[in-house]
C-alpha atoms as a PDB file:
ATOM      1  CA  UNK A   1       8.202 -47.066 -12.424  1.00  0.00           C
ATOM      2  CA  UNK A   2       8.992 -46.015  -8.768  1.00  0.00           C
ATOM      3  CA  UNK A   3       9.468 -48.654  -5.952  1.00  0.00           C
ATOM      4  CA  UNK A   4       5.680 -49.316  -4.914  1.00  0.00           C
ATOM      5  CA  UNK A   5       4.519 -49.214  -8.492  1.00  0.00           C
ATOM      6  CA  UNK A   6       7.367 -51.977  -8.859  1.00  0.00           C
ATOM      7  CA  UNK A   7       6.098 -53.922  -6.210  1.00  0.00           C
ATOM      8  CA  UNK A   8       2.657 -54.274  -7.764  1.00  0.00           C
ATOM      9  CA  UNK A   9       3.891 -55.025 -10.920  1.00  0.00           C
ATOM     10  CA  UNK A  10       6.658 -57.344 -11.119  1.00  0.00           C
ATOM     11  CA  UNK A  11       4.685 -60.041 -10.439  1.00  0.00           C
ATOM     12  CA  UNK A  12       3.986 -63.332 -12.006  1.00  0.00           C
ATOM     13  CA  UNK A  13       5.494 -64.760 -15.034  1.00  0.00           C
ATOM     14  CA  UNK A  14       8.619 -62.874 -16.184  1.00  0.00           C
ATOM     15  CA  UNK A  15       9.439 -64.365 -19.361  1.00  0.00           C
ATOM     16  CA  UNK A  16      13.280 -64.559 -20.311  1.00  0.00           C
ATOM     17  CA  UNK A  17      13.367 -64.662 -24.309  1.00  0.00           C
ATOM     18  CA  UNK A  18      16.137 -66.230 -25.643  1.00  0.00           C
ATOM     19  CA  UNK A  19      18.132 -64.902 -28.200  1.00  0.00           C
ATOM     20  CA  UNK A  20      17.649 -66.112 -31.710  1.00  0.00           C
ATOM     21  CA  UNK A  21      20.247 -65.653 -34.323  1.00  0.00           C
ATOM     22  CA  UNK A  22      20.722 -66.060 -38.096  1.00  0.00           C
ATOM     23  CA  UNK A  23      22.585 -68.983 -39.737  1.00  0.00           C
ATOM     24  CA  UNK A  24      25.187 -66.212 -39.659  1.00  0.00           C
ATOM     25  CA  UNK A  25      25.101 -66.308 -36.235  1.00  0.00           C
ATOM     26  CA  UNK A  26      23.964 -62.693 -36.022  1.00  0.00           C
ATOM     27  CA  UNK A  27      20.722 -61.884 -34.115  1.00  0.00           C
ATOM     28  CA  UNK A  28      17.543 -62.461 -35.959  1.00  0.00           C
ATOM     29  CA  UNK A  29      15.631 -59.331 -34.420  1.00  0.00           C
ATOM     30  CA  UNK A  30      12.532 -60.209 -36.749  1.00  0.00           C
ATOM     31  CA  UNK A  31      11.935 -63.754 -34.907  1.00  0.00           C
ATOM     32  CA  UNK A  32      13.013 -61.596 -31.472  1.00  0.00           C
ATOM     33  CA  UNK A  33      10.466 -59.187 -32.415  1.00  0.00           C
ATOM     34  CA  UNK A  34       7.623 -62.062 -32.988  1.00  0.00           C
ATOM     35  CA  UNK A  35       8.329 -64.154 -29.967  1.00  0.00           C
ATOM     36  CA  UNK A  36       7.860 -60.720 -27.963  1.00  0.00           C
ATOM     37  CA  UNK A  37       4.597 -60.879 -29.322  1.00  0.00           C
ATOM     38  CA  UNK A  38       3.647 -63.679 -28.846  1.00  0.00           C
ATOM     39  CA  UNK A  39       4.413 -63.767 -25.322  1.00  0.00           C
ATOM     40  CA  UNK A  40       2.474 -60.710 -24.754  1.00  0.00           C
ATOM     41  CA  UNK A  41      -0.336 -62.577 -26.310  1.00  0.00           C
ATOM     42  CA  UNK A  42      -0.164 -65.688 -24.361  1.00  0.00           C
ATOM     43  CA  UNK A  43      -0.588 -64.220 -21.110  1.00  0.00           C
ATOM     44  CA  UNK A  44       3.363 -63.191 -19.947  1.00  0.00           C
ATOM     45  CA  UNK A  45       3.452 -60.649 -17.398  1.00  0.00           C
ATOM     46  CA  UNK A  46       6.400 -59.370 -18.188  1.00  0.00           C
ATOM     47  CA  UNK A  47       9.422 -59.660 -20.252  1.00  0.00           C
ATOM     48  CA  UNK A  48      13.266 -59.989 -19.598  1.00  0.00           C
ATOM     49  CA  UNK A  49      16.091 -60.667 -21.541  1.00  0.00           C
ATOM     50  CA  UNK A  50      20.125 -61.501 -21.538  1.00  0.00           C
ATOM     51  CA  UNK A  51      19.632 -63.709 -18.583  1.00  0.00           C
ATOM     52  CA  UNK A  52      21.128 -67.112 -18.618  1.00  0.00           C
ATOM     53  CA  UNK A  53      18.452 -68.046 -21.239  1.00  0.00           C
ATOM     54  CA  UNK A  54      19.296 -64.826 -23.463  1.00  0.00           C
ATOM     55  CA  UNK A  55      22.843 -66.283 -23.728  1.00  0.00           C
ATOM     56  CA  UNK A  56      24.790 -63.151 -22.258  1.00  0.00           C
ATOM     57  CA  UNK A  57      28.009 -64.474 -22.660  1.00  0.00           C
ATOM     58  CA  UNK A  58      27.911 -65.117 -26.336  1.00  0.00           C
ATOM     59  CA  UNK A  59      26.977 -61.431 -26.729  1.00  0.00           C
ATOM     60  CA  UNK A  60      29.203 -58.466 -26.960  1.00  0.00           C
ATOM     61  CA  UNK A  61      28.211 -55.416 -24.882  1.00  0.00           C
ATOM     62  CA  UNK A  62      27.209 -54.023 -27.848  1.00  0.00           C
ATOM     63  CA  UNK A  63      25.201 -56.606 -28.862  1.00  0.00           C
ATOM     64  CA  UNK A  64      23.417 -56.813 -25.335  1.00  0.00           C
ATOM     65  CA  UNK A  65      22.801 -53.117 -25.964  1.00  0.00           C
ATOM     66  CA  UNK A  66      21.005 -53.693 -29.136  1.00  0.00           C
ATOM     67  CA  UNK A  67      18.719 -56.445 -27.891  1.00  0.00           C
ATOM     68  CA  UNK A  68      17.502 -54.260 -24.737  1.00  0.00           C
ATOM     69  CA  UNK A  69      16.543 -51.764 -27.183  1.00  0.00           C
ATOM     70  CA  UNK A  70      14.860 -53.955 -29.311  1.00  0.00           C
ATOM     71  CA  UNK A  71      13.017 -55.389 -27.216  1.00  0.00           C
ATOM     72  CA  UNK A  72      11.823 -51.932 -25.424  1.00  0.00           C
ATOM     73  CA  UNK A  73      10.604 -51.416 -28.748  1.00  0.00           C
ATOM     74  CA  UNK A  74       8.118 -54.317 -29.302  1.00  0.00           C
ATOM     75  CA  UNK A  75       7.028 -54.342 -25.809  1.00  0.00           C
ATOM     76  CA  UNK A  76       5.970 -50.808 -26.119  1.00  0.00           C
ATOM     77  CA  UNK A  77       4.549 -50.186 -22.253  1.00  0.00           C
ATOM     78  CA  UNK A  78       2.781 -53.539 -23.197  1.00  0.00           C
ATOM     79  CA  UNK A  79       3.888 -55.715 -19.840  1.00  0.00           C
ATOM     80  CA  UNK A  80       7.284 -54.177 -17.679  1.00  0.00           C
ATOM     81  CA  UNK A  81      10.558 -55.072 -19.118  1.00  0.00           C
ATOM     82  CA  UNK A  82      13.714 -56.627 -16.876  1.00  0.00           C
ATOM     83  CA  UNK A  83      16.497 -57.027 -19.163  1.00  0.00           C
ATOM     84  CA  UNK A  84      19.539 -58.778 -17.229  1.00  0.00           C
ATOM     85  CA  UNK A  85      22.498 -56.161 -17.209  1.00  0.00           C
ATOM     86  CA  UNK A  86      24.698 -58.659 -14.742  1.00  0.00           C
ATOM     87  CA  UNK A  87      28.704 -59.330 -15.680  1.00  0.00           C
ATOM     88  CA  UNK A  88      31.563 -61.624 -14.223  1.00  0.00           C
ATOM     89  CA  UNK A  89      32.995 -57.256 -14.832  1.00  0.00           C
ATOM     90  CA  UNK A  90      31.938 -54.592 -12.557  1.00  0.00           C
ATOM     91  CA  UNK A  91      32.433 -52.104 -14.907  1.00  0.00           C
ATOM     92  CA  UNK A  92      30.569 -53.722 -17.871  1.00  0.00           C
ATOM     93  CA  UNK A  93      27.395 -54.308 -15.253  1.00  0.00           C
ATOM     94  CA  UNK A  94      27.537 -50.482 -14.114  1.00  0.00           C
ATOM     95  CA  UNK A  95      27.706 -49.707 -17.767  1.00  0.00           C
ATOM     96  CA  UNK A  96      24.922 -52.449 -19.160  1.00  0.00           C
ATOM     97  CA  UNK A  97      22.598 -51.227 -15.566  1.00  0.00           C
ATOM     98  CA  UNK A  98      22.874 -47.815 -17.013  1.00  0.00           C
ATOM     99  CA  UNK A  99      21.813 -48.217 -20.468  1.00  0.00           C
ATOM    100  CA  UNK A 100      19.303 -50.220 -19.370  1.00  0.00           C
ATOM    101  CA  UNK A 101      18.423 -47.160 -17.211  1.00  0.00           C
ATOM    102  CA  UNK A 102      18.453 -44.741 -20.346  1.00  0.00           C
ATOM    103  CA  UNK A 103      16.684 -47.322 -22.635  1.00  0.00           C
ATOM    104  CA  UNK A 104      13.326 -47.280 -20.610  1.00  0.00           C
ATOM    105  CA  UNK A 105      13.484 -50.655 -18.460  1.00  0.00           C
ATOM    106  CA  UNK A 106      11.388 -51.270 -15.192  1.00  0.00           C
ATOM    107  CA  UNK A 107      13.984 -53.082 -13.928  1.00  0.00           C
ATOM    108  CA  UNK A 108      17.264 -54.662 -14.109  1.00  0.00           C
ATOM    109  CA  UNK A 109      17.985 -58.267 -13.503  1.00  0.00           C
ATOM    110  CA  UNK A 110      21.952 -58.642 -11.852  1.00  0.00           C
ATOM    111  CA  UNK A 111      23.434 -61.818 -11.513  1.00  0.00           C
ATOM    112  CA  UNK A 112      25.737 -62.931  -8.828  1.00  0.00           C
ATOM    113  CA  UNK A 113      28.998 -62.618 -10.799  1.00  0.00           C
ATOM    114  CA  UNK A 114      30.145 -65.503 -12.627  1.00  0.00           C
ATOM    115  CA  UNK A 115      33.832 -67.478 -12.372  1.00  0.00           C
ATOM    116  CA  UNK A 116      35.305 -65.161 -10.177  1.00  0.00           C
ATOM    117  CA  UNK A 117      33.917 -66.273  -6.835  1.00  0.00           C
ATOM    118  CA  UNK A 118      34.167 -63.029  -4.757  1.00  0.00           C
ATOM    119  CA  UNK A 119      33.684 -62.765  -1.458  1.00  0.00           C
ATOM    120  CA  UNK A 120      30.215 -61.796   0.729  1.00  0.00           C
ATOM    121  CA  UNK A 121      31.734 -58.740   1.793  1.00  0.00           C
ATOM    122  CA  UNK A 122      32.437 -57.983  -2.207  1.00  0.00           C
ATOM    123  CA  UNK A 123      29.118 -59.198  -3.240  1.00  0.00           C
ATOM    124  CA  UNK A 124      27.454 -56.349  -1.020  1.00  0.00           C
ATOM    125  CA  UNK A 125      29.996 -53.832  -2.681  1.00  0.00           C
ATOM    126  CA  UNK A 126      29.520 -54.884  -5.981  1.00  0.00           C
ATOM    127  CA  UNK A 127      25.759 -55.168  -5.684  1.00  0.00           C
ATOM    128  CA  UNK A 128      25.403 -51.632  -3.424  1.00  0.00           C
ATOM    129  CA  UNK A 129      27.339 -49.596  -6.302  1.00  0.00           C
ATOM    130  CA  UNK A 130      24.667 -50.980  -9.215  1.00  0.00           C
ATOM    131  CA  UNK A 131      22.024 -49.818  -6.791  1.00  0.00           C
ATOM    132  CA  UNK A 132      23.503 -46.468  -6.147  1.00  0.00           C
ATOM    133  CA  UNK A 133      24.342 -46.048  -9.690  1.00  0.00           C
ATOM    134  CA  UNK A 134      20.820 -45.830 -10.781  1.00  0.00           C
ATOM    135  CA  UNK A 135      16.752 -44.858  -9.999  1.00  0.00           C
ATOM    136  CA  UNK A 136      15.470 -48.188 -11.335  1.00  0.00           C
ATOM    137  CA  UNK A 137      14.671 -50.842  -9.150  1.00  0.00           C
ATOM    138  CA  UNK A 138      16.979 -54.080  -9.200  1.00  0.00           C
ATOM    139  CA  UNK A 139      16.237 -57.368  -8.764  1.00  0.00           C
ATOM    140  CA  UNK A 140      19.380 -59.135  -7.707  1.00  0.00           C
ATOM    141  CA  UNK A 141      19.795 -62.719  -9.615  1.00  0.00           C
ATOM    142  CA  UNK A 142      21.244 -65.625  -7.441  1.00  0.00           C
ATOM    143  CA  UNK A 143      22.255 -68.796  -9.759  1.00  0.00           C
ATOM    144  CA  UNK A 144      24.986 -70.884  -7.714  1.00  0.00           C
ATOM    145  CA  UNK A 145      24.959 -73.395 -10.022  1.00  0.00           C
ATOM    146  CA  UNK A 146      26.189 -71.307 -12.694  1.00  0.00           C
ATOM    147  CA  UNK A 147      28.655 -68.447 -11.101  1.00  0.00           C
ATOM    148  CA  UNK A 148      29.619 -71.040  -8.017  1.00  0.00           C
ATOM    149  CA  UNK A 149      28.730 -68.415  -5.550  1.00  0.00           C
ATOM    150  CA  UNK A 150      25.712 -68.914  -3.451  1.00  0.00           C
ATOM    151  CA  UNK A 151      24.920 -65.058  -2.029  1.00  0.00           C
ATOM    152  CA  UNK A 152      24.226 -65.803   1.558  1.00  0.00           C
ATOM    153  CA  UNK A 153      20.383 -64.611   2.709  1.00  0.00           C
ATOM    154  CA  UNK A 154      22.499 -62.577   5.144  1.00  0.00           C
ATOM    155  CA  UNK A 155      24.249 -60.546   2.281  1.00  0.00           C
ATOM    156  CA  UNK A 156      20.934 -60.154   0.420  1.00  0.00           C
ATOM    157  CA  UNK A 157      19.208 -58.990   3.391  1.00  0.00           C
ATOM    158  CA  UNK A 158      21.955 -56.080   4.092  1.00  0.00           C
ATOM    159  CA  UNK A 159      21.679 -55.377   0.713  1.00  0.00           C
ATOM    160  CA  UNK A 160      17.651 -54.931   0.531  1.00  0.00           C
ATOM    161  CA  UNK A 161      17.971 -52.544   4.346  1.00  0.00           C
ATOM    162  CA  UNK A 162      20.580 -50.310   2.913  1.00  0.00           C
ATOM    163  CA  UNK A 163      19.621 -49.965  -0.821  1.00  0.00           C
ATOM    164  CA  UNK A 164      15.718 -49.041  -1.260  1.00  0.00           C
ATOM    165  CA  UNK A 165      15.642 -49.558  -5.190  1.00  0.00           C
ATOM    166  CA  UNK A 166      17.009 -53.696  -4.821  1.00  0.00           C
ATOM    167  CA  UNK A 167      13.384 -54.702  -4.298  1.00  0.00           C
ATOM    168  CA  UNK A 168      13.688 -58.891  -5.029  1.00  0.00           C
ATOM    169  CA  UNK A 169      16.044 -61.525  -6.058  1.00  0.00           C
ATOM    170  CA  UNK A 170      15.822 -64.501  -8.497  1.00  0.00           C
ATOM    171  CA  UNK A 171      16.667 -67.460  -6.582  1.00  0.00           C
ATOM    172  CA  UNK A 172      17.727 -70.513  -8.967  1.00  0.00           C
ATOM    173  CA  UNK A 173      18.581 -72.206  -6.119  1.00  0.00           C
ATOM    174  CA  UNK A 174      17.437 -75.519  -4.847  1.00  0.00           C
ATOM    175  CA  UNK A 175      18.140 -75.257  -1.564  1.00  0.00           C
ATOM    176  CA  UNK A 176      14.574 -74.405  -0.366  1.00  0.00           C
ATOM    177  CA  UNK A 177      15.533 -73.312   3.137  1.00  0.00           C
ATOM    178  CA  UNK A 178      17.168 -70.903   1.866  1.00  0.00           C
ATOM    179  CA  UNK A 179      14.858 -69.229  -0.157  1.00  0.00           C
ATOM    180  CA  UNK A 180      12.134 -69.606   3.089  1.00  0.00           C
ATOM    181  CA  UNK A 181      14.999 -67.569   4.861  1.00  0.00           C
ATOM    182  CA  UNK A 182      15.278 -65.066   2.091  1.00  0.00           C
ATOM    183  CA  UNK A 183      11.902 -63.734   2.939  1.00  0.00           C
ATOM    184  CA  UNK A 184      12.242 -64.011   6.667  1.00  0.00           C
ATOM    185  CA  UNK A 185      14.804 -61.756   6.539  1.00  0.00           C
ATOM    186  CA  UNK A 186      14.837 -59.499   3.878  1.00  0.00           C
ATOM    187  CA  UNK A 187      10.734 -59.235   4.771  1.00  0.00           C
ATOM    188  CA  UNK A 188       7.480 -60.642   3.389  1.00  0.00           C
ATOM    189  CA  UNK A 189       7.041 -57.767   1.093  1.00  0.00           C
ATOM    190  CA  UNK A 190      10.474 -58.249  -0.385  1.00  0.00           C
ATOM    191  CA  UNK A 191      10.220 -59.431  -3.802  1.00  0.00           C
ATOM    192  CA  UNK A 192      11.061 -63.431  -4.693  1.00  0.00           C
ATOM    193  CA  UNK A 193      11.117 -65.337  -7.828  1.00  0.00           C
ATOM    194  CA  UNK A 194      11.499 -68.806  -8.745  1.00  0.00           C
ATOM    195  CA  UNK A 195      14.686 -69.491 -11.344  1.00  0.00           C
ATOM    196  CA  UNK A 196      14.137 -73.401 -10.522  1.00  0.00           C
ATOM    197  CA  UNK A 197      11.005 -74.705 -12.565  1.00  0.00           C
ATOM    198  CA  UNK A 198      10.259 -77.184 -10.145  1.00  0.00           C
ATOM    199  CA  UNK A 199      10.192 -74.591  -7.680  1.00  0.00           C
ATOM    200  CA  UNK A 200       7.966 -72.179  -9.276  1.00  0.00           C
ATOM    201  CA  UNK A 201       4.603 -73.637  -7.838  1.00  0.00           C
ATOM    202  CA  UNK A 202       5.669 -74.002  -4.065  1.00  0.00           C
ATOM    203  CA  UNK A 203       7.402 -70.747  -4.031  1.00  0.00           C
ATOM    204  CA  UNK A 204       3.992 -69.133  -4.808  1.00  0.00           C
ATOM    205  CA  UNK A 205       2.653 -71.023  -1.980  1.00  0.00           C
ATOM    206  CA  UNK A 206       5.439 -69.250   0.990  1.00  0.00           C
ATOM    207  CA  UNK A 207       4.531 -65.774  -0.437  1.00  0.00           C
ATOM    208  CA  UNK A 208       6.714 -65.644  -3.767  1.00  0.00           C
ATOM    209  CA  UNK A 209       6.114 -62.693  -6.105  1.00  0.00           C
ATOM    210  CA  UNK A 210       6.184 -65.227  -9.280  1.00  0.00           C
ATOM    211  CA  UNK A 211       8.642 -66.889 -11.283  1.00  0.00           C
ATOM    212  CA  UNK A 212      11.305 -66.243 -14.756  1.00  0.00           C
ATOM    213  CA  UNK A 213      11.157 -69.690 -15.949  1.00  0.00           C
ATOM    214  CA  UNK A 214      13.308 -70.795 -18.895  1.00  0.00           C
ATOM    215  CA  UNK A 215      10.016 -73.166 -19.337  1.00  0.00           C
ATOM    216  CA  UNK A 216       8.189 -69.730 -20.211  1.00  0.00           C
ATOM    217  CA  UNK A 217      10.165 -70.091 -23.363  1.00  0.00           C
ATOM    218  CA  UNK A 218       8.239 -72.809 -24.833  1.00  0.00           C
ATOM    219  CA  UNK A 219       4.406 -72.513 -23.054  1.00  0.00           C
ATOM    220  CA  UNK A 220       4.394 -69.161 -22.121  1.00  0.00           C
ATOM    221  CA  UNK A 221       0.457 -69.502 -21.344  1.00  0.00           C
ATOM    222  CA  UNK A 222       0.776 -72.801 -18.849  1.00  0.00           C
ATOM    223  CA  UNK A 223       3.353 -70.947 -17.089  1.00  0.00           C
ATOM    224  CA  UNK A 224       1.900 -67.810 -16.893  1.00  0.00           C
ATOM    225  CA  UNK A 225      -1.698 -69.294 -15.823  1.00  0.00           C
ATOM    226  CA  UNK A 226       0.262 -71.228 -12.883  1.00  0.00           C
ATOM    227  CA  UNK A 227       0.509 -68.009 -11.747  1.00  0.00           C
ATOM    228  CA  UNK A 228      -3.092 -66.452 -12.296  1.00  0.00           C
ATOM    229  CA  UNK A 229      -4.187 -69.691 -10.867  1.00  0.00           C
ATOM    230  CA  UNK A 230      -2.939 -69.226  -7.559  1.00  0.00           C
ATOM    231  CA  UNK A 231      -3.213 -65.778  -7.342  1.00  0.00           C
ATOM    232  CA  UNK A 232      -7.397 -66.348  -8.562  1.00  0.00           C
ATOM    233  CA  UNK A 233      -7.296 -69.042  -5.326  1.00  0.00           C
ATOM    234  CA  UNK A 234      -7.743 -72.042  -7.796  1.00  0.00           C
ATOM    235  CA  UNK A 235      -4.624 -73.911  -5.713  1.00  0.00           C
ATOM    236  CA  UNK A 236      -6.235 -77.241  -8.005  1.00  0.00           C
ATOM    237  CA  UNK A 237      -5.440 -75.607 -11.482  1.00  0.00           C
ATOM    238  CA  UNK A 238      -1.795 -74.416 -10.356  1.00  0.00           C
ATOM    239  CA  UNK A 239      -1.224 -77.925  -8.930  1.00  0.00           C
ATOM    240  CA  UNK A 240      -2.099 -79.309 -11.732  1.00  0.00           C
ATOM    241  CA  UNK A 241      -0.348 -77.340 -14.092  1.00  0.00           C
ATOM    242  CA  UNK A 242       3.207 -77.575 -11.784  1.00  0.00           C
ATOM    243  CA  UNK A 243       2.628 -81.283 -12.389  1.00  0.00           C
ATOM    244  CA  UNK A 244       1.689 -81.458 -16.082  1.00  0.00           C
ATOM    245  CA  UNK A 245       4.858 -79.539 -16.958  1.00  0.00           C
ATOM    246  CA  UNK A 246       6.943 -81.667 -15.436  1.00  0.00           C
ATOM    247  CA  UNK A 247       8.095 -84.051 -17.805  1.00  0.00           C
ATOM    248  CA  UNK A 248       8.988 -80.684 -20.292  1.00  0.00           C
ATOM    249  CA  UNK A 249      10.426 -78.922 -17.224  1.00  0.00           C
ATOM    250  CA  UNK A 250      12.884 -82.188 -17.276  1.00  0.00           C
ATOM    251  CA  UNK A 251      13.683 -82.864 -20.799  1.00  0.00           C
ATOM    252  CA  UNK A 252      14.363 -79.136 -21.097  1.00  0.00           C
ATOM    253  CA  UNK A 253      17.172 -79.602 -18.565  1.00  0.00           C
ATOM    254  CA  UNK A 254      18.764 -82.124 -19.698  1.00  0.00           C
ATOM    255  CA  UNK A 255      21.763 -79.984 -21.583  1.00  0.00           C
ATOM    256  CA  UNK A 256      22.789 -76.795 -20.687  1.00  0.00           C
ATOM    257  CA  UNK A 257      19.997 -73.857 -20.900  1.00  0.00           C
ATOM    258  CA  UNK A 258      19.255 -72.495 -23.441  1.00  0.00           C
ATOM    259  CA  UNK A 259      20.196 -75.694 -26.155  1.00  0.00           C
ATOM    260  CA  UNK A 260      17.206 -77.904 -25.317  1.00  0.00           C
ATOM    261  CA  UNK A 261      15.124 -74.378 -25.308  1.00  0.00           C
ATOM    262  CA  UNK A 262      16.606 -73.419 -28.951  1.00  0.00           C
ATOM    263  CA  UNK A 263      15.882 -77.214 -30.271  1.00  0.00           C
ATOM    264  CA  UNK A 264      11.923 -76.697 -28.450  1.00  0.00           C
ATOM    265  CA  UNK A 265      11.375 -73.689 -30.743  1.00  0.00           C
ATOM    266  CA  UNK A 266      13.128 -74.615 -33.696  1.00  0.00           C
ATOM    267  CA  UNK A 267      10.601 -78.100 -33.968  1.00  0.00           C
ATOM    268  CA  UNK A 268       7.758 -75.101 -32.982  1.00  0.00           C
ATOM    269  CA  UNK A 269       8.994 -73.105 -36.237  1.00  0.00           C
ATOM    270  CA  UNK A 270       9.417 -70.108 -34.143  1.00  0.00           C
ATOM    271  CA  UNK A 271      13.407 -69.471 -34.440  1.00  0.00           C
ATOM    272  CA  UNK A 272      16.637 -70.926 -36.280  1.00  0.00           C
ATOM    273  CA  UNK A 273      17.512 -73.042 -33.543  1.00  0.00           C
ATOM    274  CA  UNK A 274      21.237 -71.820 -33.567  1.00  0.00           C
ATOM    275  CA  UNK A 275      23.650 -71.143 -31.000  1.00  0.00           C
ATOM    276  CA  UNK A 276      27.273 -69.542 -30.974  1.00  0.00           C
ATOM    277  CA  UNK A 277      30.448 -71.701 -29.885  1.00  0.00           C
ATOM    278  CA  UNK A 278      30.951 -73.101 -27.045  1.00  0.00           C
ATOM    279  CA  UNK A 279      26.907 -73.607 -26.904  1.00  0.00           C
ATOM    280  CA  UNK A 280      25.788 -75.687 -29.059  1.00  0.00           C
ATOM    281  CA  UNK A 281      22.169 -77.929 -29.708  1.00  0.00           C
ATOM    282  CA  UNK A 282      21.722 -81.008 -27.589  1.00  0.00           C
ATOM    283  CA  UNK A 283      22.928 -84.539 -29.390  1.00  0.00           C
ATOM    284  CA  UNK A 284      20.522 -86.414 -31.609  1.00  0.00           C
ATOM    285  CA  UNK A 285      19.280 -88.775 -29.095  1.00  0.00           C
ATOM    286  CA  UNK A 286      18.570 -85.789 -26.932  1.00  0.00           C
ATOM    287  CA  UNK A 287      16.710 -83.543 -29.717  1.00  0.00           C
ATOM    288  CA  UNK A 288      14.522 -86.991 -30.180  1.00  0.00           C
ATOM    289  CA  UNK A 289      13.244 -87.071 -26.754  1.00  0.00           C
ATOM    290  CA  UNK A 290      12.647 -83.509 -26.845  1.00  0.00           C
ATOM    291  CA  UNK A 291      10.704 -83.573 -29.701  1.00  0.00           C
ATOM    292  CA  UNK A 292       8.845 -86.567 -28.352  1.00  0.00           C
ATOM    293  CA  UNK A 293       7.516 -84.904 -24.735  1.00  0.00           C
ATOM    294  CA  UNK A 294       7.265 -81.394 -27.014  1.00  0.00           C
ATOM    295  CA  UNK A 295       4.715 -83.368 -28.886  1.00  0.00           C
ATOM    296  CA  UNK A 296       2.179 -83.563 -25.445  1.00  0.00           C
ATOM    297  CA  UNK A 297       2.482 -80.056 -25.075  1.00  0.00           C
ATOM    298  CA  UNK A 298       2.625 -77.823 -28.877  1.00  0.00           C
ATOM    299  CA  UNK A 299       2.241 -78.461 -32.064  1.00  0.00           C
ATOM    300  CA  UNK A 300       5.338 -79.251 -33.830  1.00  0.00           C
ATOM    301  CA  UNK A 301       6.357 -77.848 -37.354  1.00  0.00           C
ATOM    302  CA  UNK A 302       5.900 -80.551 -40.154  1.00  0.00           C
ATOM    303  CA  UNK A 303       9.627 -81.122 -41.527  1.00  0.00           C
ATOM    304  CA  UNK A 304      11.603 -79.745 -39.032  1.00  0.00           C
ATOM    305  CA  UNK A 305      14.079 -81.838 -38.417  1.00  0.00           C
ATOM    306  CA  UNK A 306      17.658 -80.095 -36.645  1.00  0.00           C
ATOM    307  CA  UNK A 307      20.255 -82.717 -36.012  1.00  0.00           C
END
């Protein structure tokens, strides 16, 4: 996919699967295979994974490997495919960026890097030799609340003028002057996503490309049509919809991403709702009141029960 091909279509709802695993704790590629499906089926335009929902950090490189492939796999061309390649390690992100490269992706999804707070001026480095390392486009991934870095729209802006392949960013970032600023400066054409599910609505609405909601996870079809709905010029339906979801957007926040996501889809029957150490599922009281607001939105699987 070259750079104006990318532009067309990276657009919408980019889905970011989590990561089921076994009671084993390995991964359980046959439930990663189905929910692939299934998004494809309900409407996602296009899938990423090991983001922050995918849990990266719980995965070895190898591991993060093996999903990307997998998932290449059962996509199959279907929708484009933005696995996250991003490290708190240089190295690890030039090698994950390249595999990602060799495995077939349409993109790569880089994260600010995590717990070692570097600089601006090291930001541009770090982000510049990812860019010049390979011919895919890259969609930098901006999550202060989670690496304690906020790249500056200044940075970002360099960054899209002197590398032609980073084409957008994913801004989880409530600070919505910012993100007005991001395509003031880095241009209207440059590409912007909503990481912050309250945000994916109004974003749409000052020229965002879409959104790669954690939300996705759990209605892949409301989030998606938010999307189709705007873009169709029925500004009532996405309304609605950004308001309807917001009492799932909430309870899904409530614990760290993905644990309230894995508890969602194990009441749905779709995955063993485990996670590795230090993650773990939300408290009783928590998986009640998730399964309670769940209950508005999906069916839930008789006899589930995961505390």
């Amino acid at each position: 996919m070259n750079i104006q091909e990318a532009k067309q279509r990276l657009r919408g709802s980019i889905a970011p699967i989590v990561t089921p695993f076994q009671k084993d704790h390995s991964i359980d590629f046959e439930a990663f295979r189905k929910l692939i499906h299934w998004h494809i089926a309900s409407g996602t335009h296009a899938i990423s994974v090991t983001g922050t929902t995918g849990e990266p950090s719980s995965l070895t490189v190898e591991e993060r490997v093996d999903v990307m492939k997998e998932a290449h796999k059962a996509i199959n061309g279907r929708v484009p495919f933005v696995p996250g390649t991003g490290s708190t390690n240089h190295q690890e992100t030039l090698y994950l960026t390249k595999k990602a490269e060799e495995i077939g992706a349409d993109a790569a999804l880089v994260i600010v890097p995590y717990y070692n707070k570097p600089s601006q001026h090291a930001l541009y480095k770090h982000f510049k030799a990812v860019a010049d390392s390979v011919d895919i486009p890259i969609i930098v991934y901006n999550i202060p609340g989670r690496t304690a870095t906020n790249l500056h729209v200044s940075t970002l802006a360099k960054l899209s003028q002197d590398c032609e392949n980073i084409i957008g960013v994913k801004e989880s970032n409530k600070d919505f002057e910012h993100i007005n600023r991001v395509l003031l400066h880095c241009g209207r054409d440059f590409l912007l996503y909503s990481g912050i599910e309250l945000l994916c609505y109004p974003m749409l609405a000052i020229g965002g490309a879409g959104h790669i909601s954690a939300t996705a996870n759990v209605v892949p079809d409301k989030v998606a049509e938010i999307y189709d709905a705007w873009v169709e010029g029925d500004v009532k339906r996405a309304q609605d919809l950004h308001y309807d979801l917001m009492p799932l957007n909430d309870v899904l926040f409530k614990d760290t991403n993905p644990a309230p996501l894995k508890a969602a889809l194990g009441m749905m029957g779709k995955i063993n709702p485990d996670l590795r150490l230090p993650m773990d599922l939300p408290t009783g009281t928590l998986q009640d009141e998730i399964r309670s607001v769940l209950a508005n939105y999906v069916e839930i699987a008789d006899g589930i029960g995961l505390k």
